[in-house]
PDB file of N, CA and C in Angstrom:
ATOM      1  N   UNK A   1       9.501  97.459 -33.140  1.00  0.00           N
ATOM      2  CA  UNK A   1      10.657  98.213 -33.554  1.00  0.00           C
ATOM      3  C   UNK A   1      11.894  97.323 -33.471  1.00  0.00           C
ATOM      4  N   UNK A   2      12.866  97.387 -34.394  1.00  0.00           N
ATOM      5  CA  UNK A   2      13.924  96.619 -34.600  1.00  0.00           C
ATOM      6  C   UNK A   2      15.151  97.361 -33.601  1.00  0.00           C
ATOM      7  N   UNK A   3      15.759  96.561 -33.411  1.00  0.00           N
ATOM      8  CA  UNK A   3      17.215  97.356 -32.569  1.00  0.00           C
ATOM      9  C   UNK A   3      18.148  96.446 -33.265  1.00  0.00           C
ATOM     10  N   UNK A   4      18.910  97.840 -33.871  1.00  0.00           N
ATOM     11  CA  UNK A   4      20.417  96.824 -34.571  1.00  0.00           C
ATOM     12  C   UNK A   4      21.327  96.385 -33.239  1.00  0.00           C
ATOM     13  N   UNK A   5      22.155  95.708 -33.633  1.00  0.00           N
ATOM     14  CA  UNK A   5      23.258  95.195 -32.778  1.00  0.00           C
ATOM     15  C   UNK A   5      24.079  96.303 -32.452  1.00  0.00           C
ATOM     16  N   UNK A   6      24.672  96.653 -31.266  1.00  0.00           N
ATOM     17  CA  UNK A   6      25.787  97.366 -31.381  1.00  0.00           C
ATOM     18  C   UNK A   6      27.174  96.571 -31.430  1.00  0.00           C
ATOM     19  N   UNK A   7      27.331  95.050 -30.846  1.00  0.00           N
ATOM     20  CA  UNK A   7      28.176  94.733 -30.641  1.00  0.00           C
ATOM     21  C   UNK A   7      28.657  93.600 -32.145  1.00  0.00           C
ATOM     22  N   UNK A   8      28.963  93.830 -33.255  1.00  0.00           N
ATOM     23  CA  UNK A   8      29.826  92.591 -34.207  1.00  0.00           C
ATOM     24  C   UNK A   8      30.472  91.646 -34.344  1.00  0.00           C
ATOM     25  N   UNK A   9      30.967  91.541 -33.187  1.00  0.00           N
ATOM     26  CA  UNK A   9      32.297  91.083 -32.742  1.00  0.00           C
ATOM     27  C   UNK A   9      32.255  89.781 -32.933  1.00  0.00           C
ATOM     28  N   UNK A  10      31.041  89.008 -32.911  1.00  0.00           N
ATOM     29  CA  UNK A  10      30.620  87.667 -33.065  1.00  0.00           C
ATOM     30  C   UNK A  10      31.372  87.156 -34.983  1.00  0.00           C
ATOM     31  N   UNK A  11      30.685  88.287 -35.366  1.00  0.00           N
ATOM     32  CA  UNK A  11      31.008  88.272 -36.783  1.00  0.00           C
ATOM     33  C   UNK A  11      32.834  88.490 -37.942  1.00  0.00           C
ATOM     34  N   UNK A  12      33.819  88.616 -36.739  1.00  0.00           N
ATOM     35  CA  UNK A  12      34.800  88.776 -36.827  1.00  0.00           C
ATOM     36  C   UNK A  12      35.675  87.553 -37.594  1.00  0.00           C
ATOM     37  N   UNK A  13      35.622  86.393 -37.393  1.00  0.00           N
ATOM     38  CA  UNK A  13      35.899  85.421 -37.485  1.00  0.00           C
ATOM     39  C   UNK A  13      35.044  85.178 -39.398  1.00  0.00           C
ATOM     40  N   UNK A  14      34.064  85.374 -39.656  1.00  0.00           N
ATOM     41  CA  UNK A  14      33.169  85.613 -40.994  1.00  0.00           C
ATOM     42  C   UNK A  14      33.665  86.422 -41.651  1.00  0.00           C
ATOM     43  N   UNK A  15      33.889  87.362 -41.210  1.00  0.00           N
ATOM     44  CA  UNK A  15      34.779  88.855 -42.139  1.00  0.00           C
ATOM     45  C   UNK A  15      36.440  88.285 -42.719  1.00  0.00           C
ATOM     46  N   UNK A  16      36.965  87.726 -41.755  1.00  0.00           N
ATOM     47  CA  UNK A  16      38.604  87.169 -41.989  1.00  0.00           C
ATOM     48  C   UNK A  16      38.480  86.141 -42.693  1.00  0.00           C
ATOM     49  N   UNK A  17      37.487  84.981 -42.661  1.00  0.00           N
ATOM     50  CA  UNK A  17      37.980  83.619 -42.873  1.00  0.00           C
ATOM     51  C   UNK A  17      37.247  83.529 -44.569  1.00  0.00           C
ATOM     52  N   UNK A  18      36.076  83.942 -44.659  1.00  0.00           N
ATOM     53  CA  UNK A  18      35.398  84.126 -45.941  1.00  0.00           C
ATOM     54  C   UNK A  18      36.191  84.369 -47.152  1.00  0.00           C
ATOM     55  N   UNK A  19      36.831  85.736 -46.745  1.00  0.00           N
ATOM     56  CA  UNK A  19      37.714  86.356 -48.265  1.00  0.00           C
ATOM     57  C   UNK A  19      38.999  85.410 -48.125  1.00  0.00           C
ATOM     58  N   UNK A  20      39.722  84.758 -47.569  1.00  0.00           N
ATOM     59  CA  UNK A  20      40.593  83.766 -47.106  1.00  0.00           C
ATOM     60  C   UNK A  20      40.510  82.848 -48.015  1.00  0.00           C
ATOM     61  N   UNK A  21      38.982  82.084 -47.659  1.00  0.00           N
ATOM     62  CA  UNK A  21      38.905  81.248 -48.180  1.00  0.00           C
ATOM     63  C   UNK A  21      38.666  81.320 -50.470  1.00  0.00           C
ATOM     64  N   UNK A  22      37.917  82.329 -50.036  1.00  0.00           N
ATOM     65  CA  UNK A  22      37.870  82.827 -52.042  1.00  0.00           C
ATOM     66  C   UNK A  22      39.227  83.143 -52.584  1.00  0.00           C
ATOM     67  N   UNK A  23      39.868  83.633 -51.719  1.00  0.00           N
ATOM     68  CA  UNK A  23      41.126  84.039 -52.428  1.00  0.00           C
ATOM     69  C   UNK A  23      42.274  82.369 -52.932  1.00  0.00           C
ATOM     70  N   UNK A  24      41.722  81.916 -51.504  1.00  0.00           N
ATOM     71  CA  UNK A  24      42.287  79.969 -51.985  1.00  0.00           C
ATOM     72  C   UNK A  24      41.588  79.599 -53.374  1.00  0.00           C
ATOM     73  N   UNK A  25      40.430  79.999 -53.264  1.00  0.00           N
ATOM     74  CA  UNK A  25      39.897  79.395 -54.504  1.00  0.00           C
ATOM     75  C   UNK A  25      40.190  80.068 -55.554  1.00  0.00           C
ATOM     76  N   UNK A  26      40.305  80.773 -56.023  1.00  0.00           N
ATOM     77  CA  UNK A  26      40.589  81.933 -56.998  1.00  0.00           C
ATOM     78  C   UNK A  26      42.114  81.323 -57.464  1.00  0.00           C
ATOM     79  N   UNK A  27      42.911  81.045 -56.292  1.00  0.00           N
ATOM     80  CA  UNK A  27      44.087  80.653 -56.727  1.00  0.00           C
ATOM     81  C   UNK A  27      45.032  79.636 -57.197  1.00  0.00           C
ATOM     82  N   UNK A  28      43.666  78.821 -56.489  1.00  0.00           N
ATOM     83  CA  UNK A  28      43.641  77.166 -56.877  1.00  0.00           C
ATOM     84  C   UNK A  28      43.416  76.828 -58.052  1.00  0.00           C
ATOM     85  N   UNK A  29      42.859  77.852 -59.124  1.00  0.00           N
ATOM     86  CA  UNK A  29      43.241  77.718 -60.650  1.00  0.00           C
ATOM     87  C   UNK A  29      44.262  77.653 -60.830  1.00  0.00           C
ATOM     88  N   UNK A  30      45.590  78.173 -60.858  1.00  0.00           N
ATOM     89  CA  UNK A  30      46.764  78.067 -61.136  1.00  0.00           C
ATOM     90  C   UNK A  30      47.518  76.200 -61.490  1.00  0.00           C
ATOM     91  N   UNK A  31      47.503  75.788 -60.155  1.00  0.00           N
ATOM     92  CA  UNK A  31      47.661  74.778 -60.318  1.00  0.00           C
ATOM     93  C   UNK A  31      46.783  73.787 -60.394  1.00  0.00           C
ATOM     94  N   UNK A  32      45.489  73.737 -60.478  1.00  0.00           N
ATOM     95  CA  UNK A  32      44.586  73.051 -61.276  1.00  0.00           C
ATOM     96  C   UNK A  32      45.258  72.958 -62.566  1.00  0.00           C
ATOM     97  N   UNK A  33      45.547  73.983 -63.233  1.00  0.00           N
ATOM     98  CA  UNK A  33      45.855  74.400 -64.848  1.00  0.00           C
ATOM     99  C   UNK A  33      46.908  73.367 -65.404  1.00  0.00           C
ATOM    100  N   UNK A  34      47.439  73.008 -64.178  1.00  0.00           N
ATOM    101  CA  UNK A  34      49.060  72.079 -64.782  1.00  0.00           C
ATOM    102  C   UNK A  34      48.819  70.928 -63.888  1.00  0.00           C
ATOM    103  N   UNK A  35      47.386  70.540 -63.246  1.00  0.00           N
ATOM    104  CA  UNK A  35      47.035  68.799 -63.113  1.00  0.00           C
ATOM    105  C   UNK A  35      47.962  68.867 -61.995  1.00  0.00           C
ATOM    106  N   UNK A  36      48.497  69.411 -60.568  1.00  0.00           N
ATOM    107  CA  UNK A  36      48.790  69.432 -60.092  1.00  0.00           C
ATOM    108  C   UNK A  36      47.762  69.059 -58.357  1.00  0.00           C
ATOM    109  N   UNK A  37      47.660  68.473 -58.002  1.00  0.00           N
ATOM    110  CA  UNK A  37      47.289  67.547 -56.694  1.00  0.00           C
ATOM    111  C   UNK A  37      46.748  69.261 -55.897  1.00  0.00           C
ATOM    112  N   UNK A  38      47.725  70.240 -55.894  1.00  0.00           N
ATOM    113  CA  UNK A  38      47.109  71.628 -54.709  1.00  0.00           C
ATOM    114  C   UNK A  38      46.135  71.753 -55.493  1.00  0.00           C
ATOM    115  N   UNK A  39      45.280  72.056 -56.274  1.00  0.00           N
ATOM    116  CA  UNK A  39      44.395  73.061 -57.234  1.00  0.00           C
ATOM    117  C   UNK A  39      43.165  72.517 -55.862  1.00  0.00           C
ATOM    118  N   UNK A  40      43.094  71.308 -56.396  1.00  0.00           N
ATOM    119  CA  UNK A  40      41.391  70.847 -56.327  1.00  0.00           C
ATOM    120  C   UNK A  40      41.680  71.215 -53.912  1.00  0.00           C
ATOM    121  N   UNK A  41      42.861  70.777 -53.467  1.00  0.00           N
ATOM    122  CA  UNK A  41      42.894  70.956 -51.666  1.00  0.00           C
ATOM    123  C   UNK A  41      42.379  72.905 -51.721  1.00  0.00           C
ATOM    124  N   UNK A  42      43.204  73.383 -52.348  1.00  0.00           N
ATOM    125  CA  UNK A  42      43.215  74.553 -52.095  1.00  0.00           C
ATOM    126  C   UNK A  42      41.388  75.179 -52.242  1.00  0.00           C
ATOM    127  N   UNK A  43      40.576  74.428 -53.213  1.00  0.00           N
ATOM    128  CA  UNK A  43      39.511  74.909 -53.410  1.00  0.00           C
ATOM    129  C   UNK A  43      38.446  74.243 -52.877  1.00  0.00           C
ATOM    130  N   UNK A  44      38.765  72.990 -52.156  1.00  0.00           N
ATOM    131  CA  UNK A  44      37.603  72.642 -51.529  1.00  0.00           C
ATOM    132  C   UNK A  44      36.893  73.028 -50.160  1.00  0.00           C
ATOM    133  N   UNK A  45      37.993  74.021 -49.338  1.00  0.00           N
ATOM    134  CA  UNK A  45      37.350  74.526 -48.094  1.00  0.00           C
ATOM    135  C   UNK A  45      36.261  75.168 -48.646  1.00  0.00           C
ATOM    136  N   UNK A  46      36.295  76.143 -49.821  1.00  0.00           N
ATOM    137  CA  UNK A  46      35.661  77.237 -49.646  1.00  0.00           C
ATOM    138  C   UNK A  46      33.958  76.172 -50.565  1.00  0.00           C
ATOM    139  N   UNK A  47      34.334  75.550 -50.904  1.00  0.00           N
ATOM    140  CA  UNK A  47      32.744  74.627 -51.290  1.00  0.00           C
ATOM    141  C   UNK A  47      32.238  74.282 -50.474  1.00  0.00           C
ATOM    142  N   UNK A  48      32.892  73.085 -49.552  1.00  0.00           N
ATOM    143  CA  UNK A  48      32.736  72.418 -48.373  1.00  0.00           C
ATOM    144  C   UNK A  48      31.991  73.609 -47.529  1.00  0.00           C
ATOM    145  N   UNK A  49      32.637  74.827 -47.185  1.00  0.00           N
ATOM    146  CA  UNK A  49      32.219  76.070 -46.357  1.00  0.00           C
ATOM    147  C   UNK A  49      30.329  76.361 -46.714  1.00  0.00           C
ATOM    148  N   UNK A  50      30.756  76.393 -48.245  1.00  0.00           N
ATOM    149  CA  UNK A  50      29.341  77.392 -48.815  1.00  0.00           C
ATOM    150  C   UNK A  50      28.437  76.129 -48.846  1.00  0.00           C
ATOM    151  N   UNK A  51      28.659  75.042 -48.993  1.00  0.00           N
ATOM    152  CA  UNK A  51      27.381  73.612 -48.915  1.00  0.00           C
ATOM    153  C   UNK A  51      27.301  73.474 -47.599  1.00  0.00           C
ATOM    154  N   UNK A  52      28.001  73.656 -46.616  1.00  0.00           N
ATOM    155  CA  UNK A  52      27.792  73.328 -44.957  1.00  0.00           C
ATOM    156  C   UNK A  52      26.436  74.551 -44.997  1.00  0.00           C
ATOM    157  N   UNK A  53      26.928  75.940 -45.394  1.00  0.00           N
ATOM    158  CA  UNK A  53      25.818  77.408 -44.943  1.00  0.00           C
ATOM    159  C   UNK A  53      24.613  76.858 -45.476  1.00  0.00           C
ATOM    160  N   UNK A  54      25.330  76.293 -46.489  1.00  0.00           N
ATOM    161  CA  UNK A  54      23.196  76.272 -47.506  1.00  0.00           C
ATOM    162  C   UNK A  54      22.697  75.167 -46.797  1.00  0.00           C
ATOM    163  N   UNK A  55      23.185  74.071 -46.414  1.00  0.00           N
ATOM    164  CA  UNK A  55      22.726  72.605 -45.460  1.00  0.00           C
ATOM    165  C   UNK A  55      22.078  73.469 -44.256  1.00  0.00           C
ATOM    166  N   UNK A  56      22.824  74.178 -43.744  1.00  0.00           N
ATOM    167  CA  UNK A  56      22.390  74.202 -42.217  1.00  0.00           C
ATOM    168  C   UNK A  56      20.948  75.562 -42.310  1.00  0.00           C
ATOM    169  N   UNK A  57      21.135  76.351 -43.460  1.00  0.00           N
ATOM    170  CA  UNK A  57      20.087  77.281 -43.360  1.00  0.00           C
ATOM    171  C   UNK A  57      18.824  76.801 -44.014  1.00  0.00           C
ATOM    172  N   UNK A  58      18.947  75.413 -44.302  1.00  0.00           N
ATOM    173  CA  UNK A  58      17.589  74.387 -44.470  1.00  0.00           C
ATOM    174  C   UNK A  58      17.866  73.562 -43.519  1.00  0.00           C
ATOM    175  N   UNK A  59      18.397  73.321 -43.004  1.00  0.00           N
ATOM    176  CA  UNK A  59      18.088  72.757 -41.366  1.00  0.00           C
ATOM    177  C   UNK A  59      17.467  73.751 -40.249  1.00  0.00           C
ATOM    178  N   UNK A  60      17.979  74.814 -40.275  1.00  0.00           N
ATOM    179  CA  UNK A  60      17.024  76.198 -39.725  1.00  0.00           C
ATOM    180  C   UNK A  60      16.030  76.495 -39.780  1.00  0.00           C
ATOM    181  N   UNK A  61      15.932  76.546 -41.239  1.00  0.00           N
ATOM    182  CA  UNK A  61      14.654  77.274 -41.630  1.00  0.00           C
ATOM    183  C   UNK A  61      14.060  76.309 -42.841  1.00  0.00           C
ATOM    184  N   UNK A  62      13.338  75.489 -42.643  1.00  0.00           N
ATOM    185  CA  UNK A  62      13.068  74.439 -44.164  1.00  0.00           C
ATOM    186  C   UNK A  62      12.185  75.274 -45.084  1.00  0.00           C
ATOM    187  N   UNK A  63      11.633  76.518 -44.642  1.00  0.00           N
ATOM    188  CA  UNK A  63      10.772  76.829 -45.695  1.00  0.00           C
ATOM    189  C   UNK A  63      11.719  78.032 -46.596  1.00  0.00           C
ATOM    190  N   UNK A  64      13.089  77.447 -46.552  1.00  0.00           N
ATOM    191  CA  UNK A  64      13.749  78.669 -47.149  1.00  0.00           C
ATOM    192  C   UNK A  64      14.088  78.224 -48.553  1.00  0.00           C
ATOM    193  N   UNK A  65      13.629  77.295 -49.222  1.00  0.00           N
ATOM    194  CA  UNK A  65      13.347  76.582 -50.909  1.00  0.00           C
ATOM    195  C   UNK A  65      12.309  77.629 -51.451  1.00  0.00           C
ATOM    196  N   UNK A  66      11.291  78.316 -50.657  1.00  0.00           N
ATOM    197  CA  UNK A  66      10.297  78.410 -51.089  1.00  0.00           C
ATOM    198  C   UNK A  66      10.173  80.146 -51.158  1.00  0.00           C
ATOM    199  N   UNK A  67      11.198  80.112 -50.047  1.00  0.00           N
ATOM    200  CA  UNK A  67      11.553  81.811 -49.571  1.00  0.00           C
ATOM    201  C   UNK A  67      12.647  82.378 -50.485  1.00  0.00           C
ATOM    202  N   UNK A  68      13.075  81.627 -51.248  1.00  0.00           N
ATOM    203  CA  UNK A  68      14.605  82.859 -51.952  1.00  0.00           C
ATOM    204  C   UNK A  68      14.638  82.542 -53.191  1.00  0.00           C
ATOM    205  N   UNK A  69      14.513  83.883 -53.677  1.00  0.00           N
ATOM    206  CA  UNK A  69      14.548  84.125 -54.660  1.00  0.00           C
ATOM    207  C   UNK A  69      15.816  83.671 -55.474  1.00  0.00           C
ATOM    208  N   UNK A  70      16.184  84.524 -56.782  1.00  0.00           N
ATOM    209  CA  UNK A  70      16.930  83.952 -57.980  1.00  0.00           C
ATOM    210  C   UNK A  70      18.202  84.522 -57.543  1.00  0.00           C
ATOM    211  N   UNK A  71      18.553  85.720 -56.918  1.00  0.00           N
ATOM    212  CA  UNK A  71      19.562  86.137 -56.627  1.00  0.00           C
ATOM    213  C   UNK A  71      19.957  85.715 -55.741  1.00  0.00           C
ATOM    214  N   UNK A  72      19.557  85.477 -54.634  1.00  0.00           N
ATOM    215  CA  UNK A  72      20.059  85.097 -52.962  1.00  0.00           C
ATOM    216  C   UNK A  72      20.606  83.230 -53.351  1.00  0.00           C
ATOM    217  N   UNK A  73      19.554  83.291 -54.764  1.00  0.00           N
ATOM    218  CA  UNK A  73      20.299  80.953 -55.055  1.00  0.00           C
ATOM    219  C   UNK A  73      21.894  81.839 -55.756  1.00  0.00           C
ATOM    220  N   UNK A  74      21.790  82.393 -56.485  1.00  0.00           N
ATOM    221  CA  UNK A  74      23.487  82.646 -57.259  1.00  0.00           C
ATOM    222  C   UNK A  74      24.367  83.085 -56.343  1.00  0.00           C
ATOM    223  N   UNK A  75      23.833  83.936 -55.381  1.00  0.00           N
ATOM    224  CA  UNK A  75      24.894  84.136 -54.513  1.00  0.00           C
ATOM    225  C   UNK A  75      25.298  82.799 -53.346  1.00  0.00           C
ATOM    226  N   UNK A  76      24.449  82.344 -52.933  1.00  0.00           N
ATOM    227  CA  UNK A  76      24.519  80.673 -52.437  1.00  0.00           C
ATOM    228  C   UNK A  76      25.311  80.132 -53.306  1.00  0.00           C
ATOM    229  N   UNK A  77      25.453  79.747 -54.681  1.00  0.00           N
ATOM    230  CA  UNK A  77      25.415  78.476 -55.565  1.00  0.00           C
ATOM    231  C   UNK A  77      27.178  79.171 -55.761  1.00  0.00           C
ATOM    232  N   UNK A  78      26.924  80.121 -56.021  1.00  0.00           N
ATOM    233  CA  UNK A  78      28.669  80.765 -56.446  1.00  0.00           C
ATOM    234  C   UNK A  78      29.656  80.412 -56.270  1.00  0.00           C
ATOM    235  N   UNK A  79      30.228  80.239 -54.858  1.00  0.00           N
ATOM    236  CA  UNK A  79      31.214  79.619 -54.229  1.00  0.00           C
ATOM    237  C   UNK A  79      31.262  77.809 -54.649  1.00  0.00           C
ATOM    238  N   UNK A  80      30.218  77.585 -54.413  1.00  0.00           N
ATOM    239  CA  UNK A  80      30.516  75.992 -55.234  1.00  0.00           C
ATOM    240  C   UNK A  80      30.767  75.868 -56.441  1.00  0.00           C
ATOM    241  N   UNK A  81      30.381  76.851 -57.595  1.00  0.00           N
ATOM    242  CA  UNK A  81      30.832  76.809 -58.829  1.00  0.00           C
ATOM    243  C   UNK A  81      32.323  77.312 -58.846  1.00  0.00           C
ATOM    244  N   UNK A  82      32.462  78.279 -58.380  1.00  0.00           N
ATOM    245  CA  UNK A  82      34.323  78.505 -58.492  1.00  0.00           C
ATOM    246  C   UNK A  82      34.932  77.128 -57.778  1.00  0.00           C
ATOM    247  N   UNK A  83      34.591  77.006 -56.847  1.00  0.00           N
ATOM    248  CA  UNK A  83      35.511  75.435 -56.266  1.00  0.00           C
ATOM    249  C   UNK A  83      35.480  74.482 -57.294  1.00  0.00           C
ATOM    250  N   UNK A  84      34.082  74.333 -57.459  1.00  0.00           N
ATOM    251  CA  UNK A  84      34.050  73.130 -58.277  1.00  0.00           C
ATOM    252  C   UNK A  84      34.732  73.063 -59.779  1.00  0.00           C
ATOM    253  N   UNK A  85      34.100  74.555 -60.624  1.00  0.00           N
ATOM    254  CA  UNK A  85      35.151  74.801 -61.808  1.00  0.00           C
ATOM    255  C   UNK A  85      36.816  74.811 -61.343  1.00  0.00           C
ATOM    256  N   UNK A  86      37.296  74.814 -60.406  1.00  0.00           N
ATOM    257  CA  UNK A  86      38.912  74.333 -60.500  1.00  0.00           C
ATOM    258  C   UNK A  86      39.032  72.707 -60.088  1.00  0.00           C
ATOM    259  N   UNK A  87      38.241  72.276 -59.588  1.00  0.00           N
ATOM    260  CA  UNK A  87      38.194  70.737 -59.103  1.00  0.00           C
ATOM    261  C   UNK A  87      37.957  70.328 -60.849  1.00  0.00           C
ATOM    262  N   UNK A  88      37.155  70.643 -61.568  1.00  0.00           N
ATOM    263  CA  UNK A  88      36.640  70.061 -63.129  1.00  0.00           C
ATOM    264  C   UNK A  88      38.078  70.275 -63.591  1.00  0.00           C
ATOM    265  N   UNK A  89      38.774  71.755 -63.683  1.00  0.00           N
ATOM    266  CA  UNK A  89      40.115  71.989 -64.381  1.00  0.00           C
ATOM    267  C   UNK A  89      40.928  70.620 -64.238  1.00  0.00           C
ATOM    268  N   UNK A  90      40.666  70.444 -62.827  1.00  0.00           N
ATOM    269  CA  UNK A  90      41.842  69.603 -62.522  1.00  0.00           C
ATOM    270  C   UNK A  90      42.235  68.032 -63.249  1.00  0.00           C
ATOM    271  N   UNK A  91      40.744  68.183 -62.798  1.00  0.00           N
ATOM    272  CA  UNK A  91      40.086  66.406 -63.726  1.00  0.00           C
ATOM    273  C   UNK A  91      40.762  66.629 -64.858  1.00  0.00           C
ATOM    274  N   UNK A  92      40.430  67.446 -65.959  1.00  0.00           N
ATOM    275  CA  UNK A  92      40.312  67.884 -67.253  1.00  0.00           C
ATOM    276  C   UNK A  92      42.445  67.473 -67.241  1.00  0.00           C
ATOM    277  N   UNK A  93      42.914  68.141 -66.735  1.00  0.00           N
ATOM    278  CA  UNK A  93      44.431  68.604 -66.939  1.00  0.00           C
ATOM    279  C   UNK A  93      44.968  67.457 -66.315  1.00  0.00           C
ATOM    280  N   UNK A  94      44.698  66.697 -65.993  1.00  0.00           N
ATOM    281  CA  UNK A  94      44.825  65.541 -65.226  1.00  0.00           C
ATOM    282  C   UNK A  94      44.723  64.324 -66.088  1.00  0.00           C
ATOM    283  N   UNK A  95      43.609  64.144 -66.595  1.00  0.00           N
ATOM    284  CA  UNK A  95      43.318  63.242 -67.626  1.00  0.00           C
ATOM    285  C   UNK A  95      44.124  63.077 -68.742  1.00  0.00           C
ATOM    286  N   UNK A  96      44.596  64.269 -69.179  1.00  0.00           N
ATOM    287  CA  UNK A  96      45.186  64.774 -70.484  1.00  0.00           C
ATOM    288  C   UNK A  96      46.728  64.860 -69.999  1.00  0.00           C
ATOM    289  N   UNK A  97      47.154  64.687 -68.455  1.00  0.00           N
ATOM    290  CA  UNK A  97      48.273  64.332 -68.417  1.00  0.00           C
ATOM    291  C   UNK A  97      48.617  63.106 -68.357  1.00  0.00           C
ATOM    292  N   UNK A  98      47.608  62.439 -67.757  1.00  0.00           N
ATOM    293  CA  UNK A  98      47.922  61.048 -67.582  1.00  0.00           C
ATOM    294  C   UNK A  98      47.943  60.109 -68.851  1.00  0.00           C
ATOM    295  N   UNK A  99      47.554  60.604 -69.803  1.00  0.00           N
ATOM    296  CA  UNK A  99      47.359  59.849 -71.464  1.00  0.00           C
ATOM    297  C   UNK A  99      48.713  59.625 -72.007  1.00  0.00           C
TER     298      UNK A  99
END
């Protein structure tokens, strides 16, 4: 028989810092858009964050390549694609300023 947790509290720090960090990224388009140096700082915690989780939960558990399915990889892979699509903006708006 399973027993949930009563106590969360561990998880407090995950609840605050997570949406924190998406909302940096989300916003770090802006100035990505105009080749501006914040775009790509503002969006790399939250990559850096989501490649540290996926590193360490194959350091945990190695048979977890073999264990997750198609949804549990997009929800993994997600956060690196929004970071990374404003890090590409940046390149992109960057290049085309510097010409």
């Amino acid at each position: 028989m399973n027993i949930l947790a009563s106590d969360f509290s561990g998880m407090a720090p995950l609840v605050f810092i997570v949406p924190v960090l998406f909302v940096m990224a989300v916003a770090s388009y802006f100035p990505s858009a105009h080749g501006h140096w914040s775009g790509p700082a503002l969006a790399a915690p939250l990559g850096l964050a989501a490649l540290a989780f996926i590193l360490l939960q194959f350091i945990w558990n190695p048979n977890t390549l073999m264990e997750t399915d198609a949804f549990l990889w997009a929800m993994l892979l997600l956060p690196i694609a929004l970071a990374g699509g404003s890090v590409t903006l940046w390149a992109v708006r960057r290049g085309s300023r510097a010409a």
